[in-house]
PDB file of N, CA and C in Angstrom:
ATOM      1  N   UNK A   1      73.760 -93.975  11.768  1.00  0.00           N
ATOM      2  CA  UNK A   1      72.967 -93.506  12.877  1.00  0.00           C
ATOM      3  C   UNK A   1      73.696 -92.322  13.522  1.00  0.00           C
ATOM      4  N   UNK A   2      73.217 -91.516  13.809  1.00  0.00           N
ATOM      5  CA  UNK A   2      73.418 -89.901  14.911  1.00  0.00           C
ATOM      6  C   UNK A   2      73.443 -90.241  15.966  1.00  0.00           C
ATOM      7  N   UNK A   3      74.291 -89.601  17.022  1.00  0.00           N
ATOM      8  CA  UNK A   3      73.751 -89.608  18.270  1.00  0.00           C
ATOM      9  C   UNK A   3      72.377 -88.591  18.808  1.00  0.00           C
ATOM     10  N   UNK A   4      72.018 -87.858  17.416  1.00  0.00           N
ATOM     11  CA  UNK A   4      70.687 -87.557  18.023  1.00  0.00           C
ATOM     12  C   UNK A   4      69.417 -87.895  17.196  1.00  0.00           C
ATOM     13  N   UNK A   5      69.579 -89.112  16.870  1.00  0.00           N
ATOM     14  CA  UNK A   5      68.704 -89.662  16.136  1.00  0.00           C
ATOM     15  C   UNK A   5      67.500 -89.538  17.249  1.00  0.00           C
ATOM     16  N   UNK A   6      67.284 -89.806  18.056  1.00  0.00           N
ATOM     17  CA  UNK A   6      66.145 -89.758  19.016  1.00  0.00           C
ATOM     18  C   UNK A   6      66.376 -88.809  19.748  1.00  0.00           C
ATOM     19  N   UNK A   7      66.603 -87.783  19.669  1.00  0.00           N
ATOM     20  CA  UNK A   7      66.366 -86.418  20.625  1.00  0.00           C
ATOM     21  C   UNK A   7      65.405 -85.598  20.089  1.00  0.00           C
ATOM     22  N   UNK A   8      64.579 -85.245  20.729  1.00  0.00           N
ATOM     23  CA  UNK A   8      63.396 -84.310  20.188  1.00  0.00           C
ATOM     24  C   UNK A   8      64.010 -83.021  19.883  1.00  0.00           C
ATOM     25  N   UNK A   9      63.417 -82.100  19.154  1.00  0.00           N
ATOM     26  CA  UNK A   9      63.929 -80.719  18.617  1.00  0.00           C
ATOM     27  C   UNK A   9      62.950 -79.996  19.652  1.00  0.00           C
ATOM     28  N   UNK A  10      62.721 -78.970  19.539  1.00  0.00           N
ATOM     29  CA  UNK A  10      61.656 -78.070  20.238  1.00  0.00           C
ATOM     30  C   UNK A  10      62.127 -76.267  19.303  1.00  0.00           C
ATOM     31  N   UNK A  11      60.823 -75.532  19.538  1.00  0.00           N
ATOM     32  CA  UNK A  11      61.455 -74.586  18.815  1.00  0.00           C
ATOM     33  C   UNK A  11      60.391 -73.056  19.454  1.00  0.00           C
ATOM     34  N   UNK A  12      61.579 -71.818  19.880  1.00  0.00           N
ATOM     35  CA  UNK A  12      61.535 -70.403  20.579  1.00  0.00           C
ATOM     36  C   UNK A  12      61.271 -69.970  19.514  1.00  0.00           C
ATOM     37  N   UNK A  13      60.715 -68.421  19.898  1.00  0.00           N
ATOM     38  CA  UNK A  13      60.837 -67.023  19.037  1.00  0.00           C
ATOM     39  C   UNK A  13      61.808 -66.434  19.392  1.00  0.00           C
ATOM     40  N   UNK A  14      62.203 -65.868  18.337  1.00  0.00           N
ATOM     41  CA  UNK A  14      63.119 -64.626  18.988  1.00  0.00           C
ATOM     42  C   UNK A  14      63.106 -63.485  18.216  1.00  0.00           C
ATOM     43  N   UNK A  15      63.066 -62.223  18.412  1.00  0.00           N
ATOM     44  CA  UNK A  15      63.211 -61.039  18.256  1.00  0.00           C
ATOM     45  C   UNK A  15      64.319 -60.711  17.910  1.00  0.00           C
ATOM     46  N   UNK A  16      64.716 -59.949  17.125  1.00  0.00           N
ATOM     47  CA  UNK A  16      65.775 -59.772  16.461  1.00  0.00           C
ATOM     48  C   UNK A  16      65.542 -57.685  17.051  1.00  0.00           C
ATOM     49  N   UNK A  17      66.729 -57.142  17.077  1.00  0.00           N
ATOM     50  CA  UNK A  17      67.010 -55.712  17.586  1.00  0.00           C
ATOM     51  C   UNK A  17      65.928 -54.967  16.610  1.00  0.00           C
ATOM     52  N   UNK A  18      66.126 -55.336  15.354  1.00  0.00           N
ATOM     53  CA  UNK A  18      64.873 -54.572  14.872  1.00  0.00           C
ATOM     54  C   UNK A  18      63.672 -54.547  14.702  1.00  0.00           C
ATOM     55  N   UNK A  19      63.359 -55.562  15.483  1.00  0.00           N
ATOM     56  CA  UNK A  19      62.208 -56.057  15.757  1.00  0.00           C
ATOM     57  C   UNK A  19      61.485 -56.628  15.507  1.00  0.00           C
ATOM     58  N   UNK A  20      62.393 -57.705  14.203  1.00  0.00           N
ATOM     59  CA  UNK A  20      61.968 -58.769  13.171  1.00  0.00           C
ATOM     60  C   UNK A  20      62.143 -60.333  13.929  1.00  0.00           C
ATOM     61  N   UNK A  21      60.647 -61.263  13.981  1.00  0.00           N
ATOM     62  CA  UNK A  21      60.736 -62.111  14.559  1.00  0.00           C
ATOM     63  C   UNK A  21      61.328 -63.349  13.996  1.00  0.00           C
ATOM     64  N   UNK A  22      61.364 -64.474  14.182  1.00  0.00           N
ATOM     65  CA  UNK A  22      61.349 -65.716  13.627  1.00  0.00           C
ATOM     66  C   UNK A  22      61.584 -66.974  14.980  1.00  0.00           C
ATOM     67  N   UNK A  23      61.285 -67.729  13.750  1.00  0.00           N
ATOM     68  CA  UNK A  23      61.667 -69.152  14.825  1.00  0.00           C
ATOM     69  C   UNK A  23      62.690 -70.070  14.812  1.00  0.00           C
ATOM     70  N   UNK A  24      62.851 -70.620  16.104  1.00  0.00           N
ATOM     71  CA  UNK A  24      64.674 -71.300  16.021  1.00  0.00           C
ATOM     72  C   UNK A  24      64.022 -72.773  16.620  1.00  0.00           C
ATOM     73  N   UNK A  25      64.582 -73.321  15.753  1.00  0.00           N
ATOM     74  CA  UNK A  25      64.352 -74.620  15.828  1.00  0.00           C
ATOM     75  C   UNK A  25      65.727 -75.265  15.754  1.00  0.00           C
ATOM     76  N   UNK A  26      65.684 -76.217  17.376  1.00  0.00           N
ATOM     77  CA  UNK A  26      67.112 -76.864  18.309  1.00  0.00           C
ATOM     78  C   UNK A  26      66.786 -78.401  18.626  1.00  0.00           C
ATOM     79  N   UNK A  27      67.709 -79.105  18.975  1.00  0.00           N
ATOM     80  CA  UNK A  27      67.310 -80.224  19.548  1.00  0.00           C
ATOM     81  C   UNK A  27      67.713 -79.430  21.364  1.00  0.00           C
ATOM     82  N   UNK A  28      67.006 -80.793  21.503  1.00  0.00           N
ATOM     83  CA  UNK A  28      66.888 -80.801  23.316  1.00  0.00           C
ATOM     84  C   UNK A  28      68.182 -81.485  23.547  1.00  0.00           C
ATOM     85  N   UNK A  29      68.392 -81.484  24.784  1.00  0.00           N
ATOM     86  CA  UNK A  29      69.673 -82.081  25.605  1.00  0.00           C
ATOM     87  C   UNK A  29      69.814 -83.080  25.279  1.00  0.00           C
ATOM     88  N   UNK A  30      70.847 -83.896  24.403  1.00  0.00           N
ATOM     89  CA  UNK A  30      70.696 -84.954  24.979  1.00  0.00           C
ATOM     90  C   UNK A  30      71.844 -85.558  26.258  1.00  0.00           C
ATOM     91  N   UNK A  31      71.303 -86.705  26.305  1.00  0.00           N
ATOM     92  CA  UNK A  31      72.245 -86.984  27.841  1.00  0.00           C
ATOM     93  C   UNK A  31      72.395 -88.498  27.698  1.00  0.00           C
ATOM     94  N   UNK A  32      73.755 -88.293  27.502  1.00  0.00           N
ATOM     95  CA  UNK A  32      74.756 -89.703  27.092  1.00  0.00           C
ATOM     96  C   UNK A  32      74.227 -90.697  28.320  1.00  0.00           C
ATOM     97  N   UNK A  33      73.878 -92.604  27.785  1.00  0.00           N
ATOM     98  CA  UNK A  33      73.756 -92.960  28.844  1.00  0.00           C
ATOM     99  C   UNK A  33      75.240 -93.507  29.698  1.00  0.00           C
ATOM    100  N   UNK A  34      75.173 -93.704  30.944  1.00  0.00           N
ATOM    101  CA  UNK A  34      75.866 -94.156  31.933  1.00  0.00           C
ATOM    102  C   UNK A  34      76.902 -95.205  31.468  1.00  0.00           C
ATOM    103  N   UNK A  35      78.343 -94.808  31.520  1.00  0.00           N
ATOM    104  CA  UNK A  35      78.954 -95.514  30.871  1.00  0.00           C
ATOM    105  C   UNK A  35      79.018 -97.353  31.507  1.00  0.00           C
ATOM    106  N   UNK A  36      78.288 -97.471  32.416  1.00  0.00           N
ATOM    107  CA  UNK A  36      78.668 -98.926  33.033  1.00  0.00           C
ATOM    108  C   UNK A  36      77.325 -99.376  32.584  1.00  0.00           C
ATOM    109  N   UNK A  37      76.151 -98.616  31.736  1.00  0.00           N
ATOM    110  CA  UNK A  37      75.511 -99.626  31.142  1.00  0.00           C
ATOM    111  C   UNK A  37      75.392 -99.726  30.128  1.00  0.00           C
ATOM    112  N   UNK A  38      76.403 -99.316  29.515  1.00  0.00           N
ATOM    113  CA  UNK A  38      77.067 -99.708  28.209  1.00  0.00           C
ATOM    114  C   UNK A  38      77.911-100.863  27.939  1.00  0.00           C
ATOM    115  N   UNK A  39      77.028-101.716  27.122  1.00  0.00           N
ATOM    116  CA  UNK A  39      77.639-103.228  26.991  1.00  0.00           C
ATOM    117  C   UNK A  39      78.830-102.785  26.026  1.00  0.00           C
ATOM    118  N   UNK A  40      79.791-103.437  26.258  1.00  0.00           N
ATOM    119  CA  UNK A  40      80.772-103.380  25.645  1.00  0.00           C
ATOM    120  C   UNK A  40      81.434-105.155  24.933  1.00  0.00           C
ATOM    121  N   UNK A  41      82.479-104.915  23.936  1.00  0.00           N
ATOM    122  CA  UNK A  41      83.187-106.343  23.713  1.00  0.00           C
ATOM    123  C   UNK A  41      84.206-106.187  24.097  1.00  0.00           C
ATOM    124  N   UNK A  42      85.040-104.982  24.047  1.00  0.00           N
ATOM    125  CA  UNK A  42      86.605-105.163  24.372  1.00  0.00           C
ATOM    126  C   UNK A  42      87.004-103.922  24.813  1.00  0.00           C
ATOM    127  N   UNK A  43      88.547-103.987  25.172  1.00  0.00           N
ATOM    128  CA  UNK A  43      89.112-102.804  25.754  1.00  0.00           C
ATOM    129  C   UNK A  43      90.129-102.719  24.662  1.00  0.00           C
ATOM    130  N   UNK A  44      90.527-101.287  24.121  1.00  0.00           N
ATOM    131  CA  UNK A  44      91.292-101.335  23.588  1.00  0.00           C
ATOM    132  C   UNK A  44      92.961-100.692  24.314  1.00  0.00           C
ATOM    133  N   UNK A  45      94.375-100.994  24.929  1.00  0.00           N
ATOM    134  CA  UNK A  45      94.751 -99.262  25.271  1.00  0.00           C
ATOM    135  C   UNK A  45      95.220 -99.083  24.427  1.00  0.00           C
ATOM    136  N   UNK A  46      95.476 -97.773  24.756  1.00  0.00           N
ATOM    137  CA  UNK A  46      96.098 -96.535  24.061  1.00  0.00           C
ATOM    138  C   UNK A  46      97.143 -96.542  23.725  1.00  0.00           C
ATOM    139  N   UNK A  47      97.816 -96.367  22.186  1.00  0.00           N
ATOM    140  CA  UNK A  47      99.277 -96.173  21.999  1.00  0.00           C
ATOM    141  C   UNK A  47     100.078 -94.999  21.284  1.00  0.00           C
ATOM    142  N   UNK A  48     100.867 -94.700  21.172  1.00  0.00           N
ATOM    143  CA  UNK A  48     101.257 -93.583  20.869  1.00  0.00           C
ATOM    144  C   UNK A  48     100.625 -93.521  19.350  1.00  0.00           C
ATOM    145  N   UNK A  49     100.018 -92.549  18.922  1.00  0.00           N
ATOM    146  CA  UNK A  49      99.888 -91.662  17.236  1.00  0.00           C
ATOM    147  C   UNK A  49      98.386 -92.738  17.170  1.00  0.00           C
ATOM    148  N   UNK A  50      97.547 -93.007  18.445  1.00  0.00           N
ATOM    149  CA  UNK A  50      96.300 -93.588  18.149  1.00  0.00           C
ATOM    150  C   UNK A  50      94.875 -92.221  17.602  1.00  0.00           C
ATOM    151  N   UNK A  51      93.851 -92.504  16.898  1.00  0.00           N
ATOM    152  CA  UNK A  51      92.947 -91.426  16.843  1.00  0.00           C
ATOM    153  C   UNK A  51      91.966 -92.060  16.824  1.00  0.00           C
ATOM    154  N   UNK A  52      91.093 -91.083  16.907  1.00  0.00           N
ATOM    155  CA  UNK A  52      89.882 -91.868  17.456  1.00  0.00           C
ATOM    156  C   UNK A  52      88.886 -91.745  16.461  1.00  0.00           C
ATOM    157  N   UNK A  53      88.749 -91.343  15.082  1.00  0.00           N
ATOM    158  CA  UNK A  53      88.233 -91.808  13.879  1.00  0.00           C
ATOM    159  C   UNK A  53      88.692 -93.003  13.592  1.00  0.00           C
ATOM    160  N   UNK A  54      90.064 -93.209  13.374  1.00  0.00           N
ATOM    161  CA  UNK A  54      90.852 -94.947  12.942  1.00  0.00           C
ATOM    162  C   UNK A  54      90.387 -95.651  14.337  1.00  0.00           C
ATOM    163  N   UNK A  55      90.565 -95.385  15.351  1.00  0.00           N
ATOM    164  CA  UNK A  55      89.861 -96.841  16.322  1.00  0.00           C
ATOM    165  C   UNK A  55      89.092 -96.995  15.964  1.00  0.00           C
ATOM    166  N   UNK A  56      87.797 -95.931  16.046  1.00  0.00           N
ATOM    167  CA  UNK A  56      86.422 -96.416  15.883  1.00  0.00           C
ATOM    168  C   UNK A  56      86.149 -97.045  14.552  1.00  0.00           C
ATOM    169  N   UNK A  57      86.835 -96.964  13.482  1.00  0.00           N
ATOM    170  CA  UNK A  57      86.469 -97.494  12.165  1.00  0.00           C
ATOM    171  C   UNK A  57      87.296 -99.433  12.466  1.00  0.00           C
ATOM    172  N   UNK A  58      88.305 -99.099  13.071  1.00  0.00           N
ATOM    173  CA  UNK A  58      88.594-100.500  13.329  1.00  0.00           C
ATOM    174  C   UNK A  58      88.543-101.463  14.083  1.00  0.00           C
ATOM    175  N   UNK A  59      87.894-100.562  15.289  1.00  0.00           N
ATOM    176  CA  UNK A  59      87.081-101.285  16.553  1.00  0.00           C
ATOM    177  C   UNK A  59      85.603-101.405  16.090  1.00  0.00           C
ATOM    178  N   UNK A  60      85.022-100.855  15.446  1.00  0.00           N
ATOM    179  CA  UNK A  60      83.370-100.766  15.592  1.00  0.00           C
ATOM    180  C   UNK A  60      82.764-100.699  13.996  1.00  0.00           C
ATOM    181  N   UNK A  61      83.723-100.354  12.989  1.00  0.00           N
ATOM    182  CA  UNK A  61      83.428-100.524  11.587  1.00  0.00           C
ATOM    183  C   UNK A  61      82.860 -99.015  11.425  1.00  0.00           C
ATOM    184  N   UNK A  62      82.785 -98.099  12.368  1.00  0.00           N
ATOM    185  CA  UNK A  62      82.293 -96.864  11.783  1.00  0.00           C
ATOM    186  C   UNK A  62      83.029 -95.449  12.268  1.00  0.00           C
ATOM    187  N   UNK A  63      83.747 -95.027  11.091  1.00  0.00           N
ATOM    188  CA  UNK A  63      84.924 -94.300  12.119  1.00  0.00           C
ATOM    189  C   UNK A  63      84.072 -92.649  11.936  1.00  0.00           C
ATOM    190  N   UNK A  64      82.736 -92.862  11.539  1.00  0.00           N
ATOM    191  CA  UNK A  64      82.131 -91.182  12.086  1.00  0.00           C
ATOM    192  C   UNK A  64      81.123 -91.932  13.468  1.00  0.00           C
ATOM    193  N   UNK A  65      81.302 -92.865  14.086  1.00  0.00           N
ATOM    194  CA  UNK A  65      80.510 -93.124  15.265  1.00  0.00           C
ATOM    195  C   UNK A  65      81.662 -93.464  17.010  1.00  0.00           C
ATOM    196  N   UNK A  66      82.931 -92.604  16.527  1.00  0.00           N
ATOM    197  CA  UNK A  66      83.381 -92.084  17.551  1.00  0.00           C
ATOM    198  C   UNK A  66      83.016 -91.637  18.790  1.00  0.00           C
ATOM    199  N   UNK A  67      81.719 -91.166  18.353  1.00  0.00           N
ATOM    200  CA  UNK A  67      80.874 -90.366  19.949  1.00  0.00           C
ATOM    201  C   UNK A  67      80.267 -91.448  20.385  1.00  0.00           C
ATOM    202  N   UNK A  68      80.155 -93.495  20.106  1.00  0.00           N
ATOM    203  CA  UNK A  68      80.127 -93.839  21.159  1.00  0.00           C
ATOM    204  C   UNK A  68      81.175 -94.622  21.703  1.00  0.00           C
ATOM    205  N   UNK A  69      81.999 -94.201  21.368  1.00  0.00           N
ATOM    206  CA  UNK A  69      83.530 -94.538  22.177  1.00  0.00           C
ATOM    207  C   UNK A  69      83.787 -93.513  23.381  1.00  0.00           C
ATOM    208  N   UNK A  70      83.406 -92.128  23.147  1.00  0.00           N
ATOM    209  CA  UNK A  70      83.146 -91.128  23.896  1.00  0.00           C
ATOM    210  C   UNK A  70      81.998 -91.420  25.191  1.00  0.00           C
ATOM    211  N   UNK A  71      80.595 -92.008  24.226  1.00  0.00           N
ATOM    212  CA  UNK A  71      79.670 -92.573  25.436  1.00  0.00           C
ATOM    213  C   UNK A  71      80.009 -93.557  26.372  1.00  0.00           C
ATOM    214  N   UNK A  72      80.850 -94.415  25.650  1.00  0.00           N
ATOM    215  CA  UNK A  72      81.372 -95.395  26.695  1.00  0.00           C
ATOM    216  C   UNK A  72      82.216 -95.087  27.382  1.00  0.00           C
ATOM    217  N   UNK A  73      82.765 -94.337  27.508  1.00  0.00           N
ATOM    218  CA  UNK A  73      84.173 -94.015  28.643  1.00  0.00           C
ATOM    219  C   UNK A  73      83.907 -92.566  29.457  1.00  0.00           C
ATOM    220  N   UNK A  74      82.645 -91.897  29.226  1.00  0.00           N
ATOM    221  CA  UNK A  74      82.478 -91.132  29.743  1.00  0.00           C
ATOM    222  C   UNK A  74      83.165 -89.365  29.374  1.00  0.00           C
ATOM    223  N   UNK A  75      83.585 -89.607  27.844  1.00  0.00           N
ATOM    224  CA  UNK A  75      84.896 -88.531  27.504  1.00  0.00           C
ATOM    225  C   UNK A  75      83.540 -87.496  27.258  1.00  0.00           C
ATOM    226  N   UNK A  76      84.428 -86.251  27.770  1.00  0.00           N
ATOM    227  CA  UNK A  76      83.644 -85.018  27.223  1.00  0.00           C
ATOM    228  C   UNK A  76      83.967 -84.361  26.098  1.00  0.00           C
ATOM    229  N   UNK A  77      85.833 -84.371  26.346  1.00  0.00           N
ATOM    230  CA  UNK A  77      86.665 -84.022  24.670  1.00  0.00           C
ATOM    231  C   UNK A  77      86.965 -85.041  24.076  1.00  0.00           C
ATOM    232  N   UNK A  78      86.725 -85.677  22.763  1.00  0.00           N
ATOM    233  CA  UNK A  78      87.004 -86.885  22.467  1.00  0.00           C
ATOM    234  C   UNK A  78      88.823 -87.077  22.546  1.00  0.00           C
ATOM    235  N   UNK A  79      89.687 -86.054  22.668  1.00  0.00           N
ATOM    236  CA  UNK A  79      91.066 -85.949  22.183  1.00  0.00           C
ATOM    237  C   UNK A  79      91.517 -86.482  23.433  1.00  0.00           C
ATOM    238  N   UNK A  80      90.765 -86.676  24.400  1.00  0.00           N
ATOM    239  CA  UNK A  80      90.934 -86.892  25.501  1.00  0.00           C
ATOM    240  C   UNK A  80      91.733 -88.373  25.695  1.00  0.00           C
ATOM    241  N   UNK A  81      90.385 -89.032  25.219  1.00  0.00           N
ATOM    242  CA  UNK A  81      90.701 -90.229  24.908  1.00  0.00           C
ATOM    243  C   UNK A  81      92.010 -90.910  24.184  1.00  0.00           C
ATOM    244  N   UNK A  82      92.567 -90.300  23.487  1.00  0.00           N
ATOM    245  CA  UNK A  82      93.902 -90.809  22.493  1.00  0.00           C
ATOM    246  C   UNK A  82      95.297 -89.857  22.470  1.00  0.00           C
ATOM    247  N   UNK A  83      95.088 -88.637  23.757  1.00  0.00           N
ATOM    248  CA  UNK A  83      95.791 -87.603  23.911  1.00  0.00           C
ATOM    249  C   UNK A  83      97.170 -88.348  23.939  1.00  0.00           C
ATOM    250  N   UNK A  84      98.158 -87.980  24.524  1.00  0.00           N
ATOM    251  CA  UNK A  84      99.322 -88.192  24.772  1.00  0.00           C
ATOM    252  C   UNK A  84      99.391 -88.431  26.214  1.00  0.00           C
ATOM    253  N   UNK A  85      98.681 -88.146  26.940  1.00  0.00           N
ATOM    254  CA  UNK A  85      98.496 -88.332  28.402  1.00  0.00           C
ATOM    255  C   UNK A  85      97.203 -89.700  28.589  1.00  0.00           C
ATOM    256  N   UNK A  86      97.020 -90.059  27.468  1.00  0.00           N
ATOM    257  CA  UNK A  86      96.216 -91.227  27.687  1.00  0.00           C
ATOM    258  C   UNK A  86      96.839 -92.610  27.487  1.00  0.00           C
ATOM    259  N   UNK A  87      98.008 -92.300  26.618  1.00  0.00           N
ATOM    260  CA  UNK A  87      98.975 -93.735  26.181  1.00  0.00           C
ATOM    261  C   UNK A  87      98.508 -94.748  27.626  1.00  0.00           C
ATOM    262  N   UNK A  88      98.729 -95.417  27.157  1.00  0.00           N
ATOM    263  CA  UNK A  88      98.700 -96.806  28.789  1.00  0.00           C
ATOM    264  C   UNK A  88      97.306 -97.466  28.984  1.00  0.00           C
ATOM    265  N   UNK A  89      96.256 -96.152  29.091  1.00  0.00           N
ATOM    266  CA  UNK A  89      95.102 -96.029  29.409  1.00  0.00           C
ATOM    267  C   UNK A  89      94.293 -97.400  28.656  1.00  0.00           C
ATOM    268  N   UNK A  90      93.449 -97.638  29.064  1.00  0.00           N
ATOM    269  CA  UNK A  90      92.053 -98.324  28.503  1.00  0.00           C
ATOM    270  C   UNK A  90      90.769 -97.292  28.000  1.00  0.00           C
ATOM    271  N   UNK A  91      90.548 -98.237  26.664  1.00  0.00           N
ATOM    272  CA  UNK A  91      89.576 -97.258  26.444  1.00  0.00           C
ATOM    273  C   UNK A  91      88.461 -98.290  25.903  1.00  0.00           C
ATOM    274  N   UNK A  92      87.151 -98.352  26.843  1.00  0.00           N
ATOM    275  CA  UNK A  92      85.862 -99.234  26.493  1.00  0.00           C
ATOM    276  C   UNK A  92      85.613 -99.265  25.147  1.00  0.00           C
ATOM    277  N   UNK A  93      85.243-100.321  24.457  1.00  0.00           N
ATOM    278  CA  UNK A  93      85.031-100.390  22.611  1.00  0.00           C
ATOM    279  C   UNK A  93      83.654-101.027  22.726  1.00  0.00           C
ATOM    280  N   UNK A  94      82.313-100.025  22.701  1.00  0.00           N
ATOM    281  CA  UNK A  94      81.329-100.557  23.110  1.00  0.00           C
ATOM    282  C   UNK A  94      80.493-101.503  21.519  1.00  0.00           C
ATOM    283  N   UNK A  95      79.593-102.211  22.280  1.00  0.00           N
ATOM    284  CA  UNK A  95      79.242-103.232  21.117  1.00  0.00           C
ATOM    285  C   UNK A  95      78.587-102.213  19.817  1.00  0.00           C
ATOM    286  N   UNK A  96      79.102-102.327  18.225  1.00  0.00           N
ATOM    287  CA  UNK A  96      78.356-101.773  17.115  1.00  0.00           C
ATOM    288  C   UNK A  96      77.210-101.970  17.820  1.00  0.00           C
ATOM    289  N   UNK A  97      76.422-100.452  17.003  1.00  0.00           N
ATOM    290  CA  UNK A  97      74.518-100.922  16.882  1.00  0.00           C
ATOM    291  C   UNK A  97      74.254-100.469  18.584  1.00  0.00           C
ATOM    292  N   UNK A  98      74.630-100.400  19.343  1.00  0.00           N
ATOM    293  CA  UNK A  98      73.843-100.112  20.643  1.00  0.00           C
ATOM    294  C   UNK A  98      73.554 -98.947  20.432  1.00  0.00           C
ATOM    295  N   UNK A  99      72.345 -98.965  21.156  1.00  0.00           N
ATOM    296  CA  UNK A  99      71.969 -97.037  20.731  1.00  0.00           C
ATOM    297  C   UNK A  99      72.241 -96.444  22.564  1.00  0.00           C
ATOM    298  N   UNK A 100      72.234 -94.953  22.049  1.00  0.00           N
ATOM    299  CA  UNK A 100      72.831 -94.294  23.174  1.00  0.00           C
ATOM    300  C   UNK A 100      71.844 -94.885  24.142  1.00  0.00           C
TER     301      UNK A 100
END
């Protein structure tokens, strides 16, 4: 699953300098939900040389679904989460399968 499995696309013209058109086809915003209503099972913290592909594959069984380890804690940079300034920290390990 994507985190934009359910985001709608929508799609502009645009003009190009020489005056050649076409169409751009984007997804829309999406917008992570609220990390406190994100059910979670556990907390994991942080220890030195942690990443956040190997948590998520060993917290959640899917280590390309990192971005909802990100949804759950509210991270904007995921590096954030497992930086060197995060050691100590808690980091929400939200339940497999919840969708954003």
């Amino acid at each position: 699953m994507s985190r934009y499995d359910d985001v709608p696309t929508t799609t502009f013209e645009v003009t190009a300098s020489t005056g050649a058109r076409r169409l751009v086809r984007h997804y829309r915003r999406r917008f992570p939900p609220e990390p406190t209503t994100s059910p979670s099972t556990a907390l994991h913290t942080v220890v030195p040389g942690d990443r956040l592909d190997l948590l998520s594959a060993a917290l959640t069984g899917d280590p390309l679904g990192f971005w909802r380890l990100c949804d759950a804690n509210a991270a904007l940079d995921p590096d954030d989460l497992v930086s060197a300034e995060a050691v100590g920290t808690q980091v929400v390990v939200p339940r497999p399968g919840v969708p954003r």
